[in-house]
C-alpha atoms as a PDB file:
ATOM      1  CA  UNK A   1     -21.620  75.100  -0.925  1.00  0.00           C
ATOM      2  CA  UNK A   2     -21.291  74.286   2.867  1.00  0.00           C
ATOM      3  CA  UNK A   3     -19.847  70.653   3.666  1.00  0.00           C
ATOM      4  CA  UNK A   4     -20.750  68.321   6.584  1.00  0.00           C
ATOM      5  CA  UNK A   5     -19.295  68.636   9.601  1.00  0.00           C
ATOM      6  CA  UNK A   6     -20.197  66.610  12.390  1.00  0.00           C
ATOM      7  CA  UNK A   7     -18.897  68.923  15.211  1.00  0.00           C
ATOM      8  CA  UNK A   8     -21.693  71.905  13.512  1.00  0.00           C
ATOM      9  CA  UNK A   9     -24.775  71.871  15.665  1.00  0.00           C
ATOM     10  CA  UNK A  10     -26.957  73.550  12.742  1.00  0.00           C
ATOM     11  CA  UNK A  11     -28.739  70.786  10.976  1.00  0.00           C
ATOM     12  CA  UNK A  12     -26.905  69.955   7.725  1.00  0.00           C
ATOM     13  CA  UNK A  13     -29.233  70.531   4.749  1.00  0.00           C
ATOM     14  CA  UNK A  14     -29.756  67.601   1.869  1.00  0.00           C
ATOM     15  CA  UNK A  15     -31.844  68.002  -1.384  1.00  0.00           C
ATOM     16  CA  UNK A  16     -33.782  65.086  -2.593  1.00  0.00           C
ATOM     17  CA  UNK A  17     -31.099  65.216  -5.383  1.00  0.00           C
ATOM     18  CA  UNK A  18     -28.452  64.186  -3.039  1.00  0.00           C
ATOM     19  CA  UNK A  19     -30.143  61.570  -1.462  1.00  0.00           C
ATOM     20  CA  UNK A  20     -30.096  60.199  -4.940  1.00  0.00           C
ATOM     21  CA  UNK A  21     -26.250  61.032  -5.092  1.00  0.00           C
ATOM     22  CA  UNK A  22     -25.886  58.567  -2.611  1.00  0.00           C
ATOM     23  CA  UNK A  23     -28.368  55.887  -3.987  1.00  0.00           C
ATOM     24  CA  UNK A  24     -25.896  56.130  -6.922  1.00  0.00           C
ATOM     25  CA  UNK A  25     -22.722  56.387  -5.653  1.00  0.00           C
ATOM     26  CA  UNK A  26     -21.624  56.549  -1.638  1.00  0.00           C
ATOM     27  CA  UNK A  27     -18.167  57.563  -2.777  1.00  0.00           C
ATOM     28  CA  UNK A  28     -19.251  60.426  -4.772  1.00  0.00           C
ATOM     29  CA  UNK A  29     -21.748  61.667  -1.891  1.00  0.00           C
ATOM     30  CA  UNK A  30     -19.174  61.447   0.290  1.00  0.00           C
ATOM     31  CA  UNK A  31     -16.150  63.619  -2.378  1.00  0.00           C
ATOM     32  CA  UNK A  32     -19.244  66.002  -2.743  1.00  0.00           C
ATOM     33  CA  UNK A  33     -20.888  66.312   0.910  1.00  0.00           C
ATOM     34  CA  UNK A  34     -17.925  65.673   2.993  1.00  0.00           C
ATOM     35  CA  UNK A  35     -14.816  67.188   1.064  1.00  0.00           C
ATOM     36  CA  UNK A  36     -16.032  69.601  -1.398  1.00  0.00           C
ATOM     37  CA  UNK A  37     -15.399  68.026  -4.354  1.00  0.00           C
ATOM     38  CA  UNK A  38     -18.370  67.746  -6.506  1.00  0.00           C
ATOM     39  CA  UNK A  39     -18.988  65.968 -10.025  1.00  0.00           C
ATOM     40  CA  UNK A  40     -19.087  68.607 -12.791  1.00  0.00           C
ATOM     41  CA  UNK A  41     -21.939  70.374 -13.885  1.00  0.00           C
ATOM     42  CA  UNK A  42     -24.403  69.176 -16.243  1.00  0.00           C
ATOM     43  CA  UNK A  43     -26.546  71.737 -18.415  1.00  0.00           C
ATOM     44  CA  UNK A  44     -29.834  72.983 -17.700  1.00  0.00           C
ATOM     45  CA  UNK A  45     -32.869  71.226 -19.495  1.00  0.00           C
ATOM     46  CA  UNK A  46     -34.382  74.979 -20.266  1.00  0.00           C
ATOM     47  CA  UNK A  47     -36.680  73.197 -22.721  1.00  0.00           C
ATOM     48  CA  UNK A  48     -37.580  70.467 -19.716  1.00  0.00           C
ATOM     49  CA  UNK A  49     -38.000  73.714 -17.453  1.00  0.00           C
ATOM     50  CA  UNK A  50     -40.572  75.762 -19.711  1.00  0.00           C
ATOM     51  CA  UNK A  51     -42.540  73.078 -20.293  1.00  0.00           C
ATOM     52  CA  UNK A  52     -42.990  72.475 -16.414  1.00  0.00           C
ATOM     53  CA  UNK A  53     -43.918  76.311 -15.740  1.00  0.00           C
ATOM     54  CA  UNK A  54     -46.463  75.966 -18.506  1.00  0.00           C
ATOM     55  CA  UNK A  55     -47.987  72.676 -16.811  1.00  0.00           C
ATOM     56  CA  UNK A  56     -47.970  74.329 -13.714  1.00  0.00           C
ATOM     57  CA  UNK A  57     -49.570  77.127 -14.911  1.00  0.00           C
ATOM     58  CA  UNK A  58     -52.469  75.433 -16.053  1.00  0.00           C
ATOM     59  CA  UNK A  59     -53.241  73.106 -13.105  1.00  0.00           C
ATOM     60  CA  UNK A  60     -52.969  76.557 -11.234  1.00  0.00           C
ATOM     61  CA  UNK A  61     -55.966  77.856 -12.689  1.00  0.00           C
ATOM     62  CA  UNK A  62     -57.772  74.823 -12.032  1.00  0.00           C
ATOM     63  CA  UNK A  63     -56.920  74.821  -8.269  1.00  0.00           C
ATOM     64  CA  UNK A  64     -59.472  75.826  -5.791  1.00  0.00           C
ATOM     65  CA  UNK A  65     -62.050  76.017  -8.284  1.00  0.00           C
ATOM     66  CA  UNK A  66     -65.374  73.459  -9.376  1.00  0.00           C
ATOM     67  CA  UNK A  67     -63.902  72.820 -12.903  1.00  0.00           C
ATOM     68  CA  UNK A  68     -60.826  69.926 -13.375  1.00  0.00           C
ATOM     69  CA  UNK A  69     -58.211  69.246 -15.555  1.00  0.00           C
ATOM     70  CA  UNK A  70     -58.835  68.128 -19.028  1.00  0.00           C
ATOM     71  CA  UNK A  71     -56.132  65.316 -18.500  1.00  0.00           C
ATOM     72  CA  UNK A  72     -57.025  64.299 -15.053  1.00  0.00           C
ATOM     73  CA  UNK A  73     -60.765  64.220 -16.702  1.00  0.00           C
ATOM     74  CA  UNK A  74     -59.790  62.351 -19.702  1.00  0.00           C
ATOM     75  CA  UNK A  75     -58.051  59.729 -17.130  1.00  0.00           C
ATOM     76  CA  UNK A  76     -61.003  58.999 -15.201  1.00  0.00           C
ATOM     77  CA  UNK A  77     -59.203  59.979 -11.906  1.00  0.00           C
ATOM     78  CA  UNK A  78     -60.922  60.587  -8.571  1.00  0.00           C
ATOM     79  CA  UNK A  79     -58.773  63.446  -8.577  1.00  0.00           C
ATOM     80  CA  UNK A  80     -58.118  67.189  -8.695  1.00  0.00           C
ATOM     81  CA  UNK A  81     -55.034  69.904  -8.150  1.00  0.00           C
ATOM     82  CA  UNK A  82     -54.702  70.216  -4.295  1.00  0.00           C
ATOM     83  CA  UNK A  83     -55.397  73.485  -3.022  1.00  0.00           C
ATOM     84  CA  UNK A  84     -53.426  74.471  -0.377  1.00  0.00           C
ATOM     85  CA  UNK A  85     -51.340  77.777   1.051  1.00  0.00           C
ATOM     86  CA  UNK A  86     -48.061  76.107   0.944  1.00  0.00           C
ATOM     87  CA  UNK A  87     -47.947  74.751  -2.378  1.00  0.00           C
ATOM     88  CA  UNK A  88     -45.974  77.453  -4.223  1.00  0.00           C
ATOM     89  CA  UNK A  89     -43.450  77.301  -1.177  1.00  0.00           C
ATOM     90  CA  UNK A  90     -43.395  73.338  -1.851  1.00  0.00           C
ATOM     91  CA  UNK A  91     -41.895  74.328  -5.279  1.00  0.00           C
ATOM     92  CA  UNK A  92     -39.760  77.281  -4.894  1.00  0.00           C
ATOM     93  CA  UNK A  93     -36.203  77.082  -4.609  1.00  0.00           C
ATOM     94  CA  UNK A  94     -34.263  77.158  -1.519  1.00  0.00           C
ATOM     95  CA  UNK A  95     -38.012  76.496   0.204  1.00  0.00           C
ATOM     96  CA  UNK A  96     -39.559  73.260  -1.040  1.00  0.00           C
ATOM     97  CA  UNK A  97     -41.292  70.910   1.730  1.00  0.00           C
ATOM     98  CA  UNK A  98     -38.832  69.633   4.731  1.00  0.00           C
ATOM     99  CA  UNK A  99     -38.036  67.428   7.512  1.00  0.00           C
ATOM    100  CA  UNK A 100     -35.586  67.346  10.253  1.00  0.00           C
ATOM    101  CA  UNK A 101     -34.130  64.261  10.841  1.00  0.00           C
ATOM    102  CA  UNK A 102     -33.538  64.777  14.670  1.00  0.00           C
ATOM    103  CA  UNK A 103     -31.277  61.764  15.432  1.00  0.00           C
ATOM    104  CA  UNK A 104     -29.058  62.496  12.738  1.00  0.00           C
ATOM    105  CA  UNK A 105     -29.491  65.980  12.920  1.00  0.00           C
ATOM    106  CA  UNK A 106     -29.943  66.106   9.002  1.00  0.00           C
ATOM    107  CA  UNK A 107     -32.954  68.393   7.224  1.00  0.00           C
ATOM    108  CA  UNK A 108     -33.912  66.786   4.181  1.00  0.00           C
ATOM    109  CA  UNK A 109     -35.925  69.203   1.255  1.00  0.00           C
ATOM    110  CA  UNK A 110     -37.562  68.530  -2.160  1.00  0.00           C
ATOM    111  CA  UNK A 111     -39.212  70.585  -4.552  1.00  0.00           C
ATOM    112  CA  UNK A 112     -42.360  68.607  -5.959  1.00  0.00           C
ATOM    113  CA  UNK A 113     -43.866  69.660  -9.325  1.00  0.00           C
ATOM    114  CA  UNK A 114     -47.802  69.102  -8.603  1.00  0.00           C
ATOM    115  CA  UNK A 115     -50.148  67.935  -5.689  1.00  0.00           C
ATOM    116  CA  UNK A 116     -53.392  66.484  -6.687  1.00  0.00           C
ATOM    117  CA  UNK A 117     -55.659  65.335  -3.854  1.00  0.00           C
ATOM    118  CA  UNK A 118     -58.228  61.933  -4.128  1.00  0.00           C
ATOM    119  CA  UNK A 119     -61.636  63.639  -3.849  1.00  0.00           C
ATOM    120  CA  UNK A 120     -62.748  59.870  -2.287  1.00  0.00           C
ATOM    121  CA  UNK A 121     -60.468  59.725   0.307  1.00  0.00           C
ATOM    122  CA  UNK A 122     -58.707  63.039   0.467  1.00  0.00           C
ATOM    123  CA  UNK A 123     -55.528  61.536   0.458  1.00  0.00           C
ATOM    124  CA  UNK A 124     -52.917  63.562  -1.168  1.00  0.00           C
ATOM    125  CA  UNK A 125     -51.480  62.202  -4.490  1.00  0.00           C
ATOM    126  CA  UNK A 126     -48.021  63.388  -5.974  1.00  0.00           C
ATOM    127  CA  UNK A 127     -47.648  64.389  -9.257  1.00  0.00           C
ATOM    128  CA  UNK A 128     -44.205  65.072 -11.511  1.00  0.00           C
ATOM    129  CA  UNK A 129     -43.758  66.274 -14.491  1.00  0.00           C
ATOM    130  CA  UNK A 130     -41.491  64.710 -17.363  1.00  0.00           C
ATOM    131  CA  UNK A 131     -40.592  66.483 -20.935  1.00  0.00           C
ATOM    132  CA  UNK A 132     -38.897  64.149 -23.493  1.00  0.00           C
ATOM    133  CA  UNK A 133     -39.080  63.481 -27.493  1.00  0.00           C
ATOM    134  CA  UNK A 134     -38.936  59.785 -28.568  1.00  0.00           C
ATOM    135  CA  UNK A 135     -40.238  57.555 -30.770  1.00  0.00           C
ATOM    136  CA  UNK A 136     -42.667  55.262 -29.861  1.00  0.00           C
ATOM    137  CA  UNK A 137     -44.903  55.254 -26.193  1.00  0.00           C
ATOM    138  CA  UNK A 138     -43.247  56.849 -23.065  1.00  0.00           C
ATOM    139  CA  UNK A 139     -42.922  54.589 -20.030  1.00  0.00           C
ATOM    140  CA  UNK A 140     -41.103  54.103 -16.692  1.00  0.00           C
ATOM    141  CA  UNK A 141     -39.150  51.134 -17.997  1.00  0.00           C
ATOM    142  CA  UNK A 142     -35.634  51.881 -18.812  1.00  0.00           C
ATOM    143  CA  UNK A 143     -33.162  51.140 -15.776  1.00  0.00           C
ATOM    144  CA  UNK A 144     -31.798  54.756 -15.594  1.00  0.00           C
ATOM    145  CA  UNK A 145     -36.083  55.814 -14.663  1.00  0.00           C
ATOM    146  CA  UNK A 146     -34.998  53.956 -11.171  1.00  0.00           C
ATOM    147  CA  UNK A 147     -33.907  57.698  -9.892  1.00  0.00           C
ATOM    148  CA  UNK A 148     -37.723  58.665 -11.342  1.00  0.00           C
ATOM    149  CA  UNK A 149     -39.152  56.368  -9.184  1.00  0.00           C
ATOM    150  CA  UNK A 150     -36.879  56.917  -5.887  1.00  0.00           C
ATOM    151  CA  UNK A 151     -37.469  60.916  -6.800  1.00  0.00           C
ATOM    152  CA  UNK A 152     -41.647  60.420  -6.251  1.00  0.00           C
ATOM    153  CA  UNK A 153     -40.961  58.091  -3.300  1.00  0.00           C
ATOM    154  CA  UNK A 154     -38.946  60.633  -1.944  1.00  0.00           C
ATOM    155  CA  UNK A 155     -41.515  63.195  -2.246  1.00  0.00           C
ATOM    156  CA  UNK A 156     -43.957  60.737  -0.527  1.00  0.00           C
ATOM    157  CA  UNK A 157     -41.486  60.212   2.651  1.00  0.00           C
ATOM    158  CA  UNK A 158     -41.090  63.872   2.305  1.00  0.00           C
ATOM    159  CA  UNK A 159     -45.200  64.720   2.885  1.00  0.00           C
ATOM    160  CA  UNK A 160     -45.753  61.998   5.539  1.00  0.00           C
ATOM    161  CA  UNK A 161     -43.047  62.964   7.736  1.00  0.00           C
ATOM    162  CA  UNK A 162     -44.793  66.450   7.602  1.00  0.00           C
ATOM    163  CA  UNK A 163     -48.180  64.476   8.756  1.00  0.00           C
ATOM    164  CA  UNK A 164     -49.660  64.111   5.058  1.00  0.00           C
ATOM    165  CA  UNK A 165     -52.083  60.985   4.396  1.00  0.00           C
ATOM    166  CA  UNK A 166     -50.442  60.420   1.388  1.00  0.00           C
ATOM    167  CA  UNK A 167     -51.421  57.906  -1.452  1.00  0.00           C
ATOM    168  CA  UNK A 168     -49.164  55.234  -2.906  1.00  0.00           C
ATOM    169  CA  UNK A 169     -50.366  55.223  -6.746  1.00  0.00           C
ATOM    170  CA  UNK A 170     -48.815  58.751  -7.940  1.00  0.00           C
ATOM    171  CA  UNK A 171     -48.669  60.331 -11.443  1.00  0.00           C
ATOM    172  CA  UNK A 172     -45.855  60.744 -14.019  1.00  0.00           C
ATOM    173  CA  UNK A 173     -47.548  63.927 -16.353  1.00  0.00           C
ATOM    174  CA  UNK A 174     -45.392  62.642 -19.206  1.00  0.00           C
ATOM    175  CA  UNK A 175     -45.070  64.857 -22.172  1.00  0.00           C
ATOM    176  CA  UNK A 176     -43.331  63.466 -25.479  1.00  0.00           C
ATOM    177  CA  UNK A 177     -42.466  65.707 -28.141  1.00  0.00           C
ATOM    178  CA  UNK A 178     -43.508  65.033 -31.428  1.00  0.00           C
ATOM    179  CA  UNK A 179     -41.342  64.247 -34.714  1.00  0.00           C
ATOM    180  CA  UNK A 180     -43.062  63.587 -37.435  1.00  0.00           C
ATOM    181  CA  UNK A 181     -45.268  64.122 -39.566  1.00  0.00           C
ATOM    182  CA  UNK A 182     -46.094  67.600 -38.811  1.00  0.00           C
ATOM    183  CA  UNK A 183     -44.402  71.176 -39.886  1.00  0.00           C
ATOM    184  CA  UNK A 184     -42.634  73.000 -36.892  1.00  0.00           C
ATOM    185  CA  UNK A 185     -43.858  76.180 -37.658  1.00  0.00           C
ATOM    186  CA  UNK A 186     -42.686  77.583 -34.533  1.00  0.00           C
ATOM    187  CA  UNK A 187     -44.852  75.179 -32.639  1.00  0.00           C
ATOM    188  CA  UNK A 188     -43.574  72.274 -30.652  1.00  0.00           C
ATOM    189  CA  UNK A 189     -46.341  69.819 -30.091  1.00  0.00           C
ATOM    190  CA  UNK A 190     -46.642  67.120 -27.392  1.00  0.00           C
ATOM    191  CA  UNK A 191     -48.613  63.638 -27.127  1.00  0.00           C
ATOM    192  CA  UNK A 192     -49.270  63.865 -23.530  1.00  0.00           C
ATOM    193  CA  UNK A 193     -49.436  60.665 -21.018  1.00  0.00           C
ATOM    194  CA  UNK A 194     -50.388  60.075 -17.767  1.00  0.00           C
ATOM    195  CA  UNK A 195     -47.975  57.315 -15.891  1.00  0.00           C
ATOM    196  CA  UNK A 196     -49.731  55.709 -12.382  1.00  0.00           C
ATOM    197  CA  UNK A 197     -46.222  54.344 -10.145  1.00  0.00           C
ATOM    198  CA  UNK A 198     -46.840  53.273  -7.025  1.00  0.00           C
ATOM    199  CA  UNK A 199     -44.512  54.251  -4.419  1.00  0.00           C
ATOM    200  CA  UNK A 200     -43.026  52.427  -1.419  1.00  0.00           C
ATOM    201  CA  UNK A 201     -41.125  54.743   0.550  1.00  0.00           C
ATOM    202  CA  UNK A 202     -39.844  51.828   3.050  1.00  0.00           C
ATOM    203  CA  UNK A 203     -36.246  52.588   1.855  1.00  0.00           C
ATOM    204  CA  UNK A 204     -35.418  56.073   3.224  1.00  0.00           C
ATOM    205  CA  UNK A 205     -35.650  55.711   6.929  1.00  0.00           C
ATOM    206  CA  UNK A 206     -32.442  53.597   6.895  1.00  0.00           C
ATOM    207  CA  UNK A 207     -30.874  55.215   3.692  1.00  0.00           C
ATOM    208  CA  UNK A 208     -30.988  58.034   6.018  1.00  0.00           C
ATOM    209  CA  UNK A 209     -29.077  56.229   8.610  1.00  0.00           C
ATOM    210  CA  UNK A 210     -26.918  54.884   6.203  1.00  0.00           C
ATOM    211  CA  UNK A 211     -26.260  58.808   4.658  1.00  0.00           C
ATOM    212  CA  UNK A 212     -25.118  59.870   8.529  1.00  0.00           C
ATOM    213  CA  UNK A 213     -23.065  56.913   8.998  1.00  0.00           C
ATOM    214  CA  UNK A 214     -20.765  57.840   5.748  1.00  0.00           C
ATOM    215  CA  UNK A 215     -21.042  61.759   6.490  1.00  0.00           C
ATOM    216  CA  UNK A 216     -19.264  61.037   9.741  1.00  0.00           C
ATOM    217  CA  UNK A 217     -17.019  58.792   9.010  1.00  0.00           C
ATOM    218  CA  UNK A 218     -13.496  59.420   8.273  1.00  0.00           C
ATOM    219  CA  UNK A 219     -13.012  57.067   5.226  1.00  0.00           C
ATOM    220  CA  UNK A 220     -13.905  57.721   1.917  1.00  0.00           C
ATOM    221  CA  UNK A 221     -16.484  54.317   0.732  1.00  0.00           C
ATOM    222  CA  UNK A 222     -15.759  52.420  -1.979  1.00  0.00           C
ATOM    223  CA  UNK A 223     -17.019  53.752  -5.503  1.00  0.00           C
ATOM    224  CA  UNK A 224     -19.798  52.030  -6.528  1.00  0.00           C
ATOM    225  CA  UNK A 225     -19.268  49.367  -9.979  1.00  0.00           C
ATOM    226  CA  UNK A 226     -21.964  51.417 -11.933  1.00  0.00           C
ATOM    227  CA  UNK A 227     -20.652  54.941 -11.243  1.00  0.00           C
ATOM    228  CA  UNK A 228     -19.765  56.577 -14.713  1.00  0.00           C
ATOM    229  CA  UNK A 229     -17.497  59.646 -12.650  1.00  0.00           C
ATOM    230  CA  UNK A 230     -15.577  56.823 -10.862  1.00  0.00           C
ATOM    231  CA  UNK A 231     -14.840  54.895 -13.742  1.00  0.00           C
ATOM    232  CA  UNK A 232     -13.810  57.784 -16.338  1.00  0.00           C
ATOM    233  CA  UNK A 233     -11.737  58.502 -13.015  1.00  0.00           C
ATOM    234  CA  UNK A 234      -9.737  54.777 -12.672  1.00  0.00           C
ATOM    235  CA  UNK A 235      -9.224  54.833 -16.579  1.00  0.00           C
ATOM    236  CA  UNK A 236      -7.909  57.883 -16.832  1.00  0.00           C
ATOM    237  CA  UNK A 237      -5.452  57.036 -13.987  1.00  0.00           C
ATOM    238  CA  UNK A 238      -6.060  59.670 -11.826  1.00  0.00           C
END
């Protein structure tokens, strides 16, 4: 993986998941980004991953035609899958949707899951997709869904700077896995809920400028209290 270096005149590409490195931990961001030294590797969510091709397979077939998605129906929404020539690019690896940050001279990329569009004001509405298996109702609630929330705002920064009108309420498909009271018999069955978050991307612009002031300097920032890495680090004296 290439690191930062402020004397390289090729922009310096970030992923939406590093700007969320650095909402959770400048220190990290900067080991990762700056020296080379990244956090360890956490396994894929292969279940997670199927379960968003399958989704996206069926809004597919609904896009650019006169009939809608059962759950967008079911919802009531003023709403259908956006049909548009870039939208497999917007979630392809190494592709995604971009935007140069020219003062800072950093590109910034995400790969979104859906875009729906409002058929009442044709503003564009993002969508993401979330596999889990609990007990009880799914919601946005916990304090670890803060990156959820930062990851669709992200997206919405993301679209605007590319000239999008882009709507605040956005959608959390939210599928939860079911437990009980039914035999697997190689079926795995979802109760499937629709989550409205409203964004406010107002943070970026100067987490941006923040992100290029600790990329060029040359000391490493403090960790941050809540960082798990940098406190399995201090304890283990290392």
């Amino acid at each position: 993986m290439p690191i930062y270096n402020k004397d390289n005149t090729e922009p310096y590409k970030l992923s939406r998941t590093r700007i969320e490195n650095f909402c959770k931990c400048q220190k990290c961001f900067y080991l990762e980004e700056k020296l080379g030294v990244a956090k360890p590797s956490s396994f894929p969510f292969n279940l997670n991953n199927a379960v968003d091709e399958l989704l996206k397979e069926e809004f597919d077939s609904f896009r650019g035609t006169d009939e809608n998605h059962p759950y967008i129906l079911n919802a009531g929404l003023d709403a259908k899958p956006f049909s548009h020539p870039n939208i497999e690019d917007w979630r392809t690896r190494n592709k995604g949707i971009g935007y140069l940050d020219e003062e800072t001279n950093l590109y910034f990329y995400g790969l979104v899951d859906d875009v729906w569009i409002n058929t009442k004001t044709d503003q564009i509405i993002l969508v993401d997709y979330k596999a889990t298996s609990k007990k009880g109702e799914v919601s946005l609630d916990a304090p670890w869904q803060i990156s959820y929330k930062r990851q669709i705002e992200i997206y919405q920064w993301l679209f605007r700077k590319n000239g999008f009108d882009v709507q605040d309420l956005s959608y959390f498909v939210y599928c939860n896995g079911i437990q009980e009271g039914i035999l697997f018999n190689n079926e795995l069955k979802f109760k499937i809920k629709l989550i409205p978050y409203k964004g406010n991307d107002s943070w970026i612009d100067q987490t941006v400028k923040m992100m290029s002031e600790v990329l060029n300097s040359e000391n490493i920032p403090e960790s941050n209290s809540n960082c798990e890495y940098c406190r399995y680090i201090k304890k283990a004296n290392l």
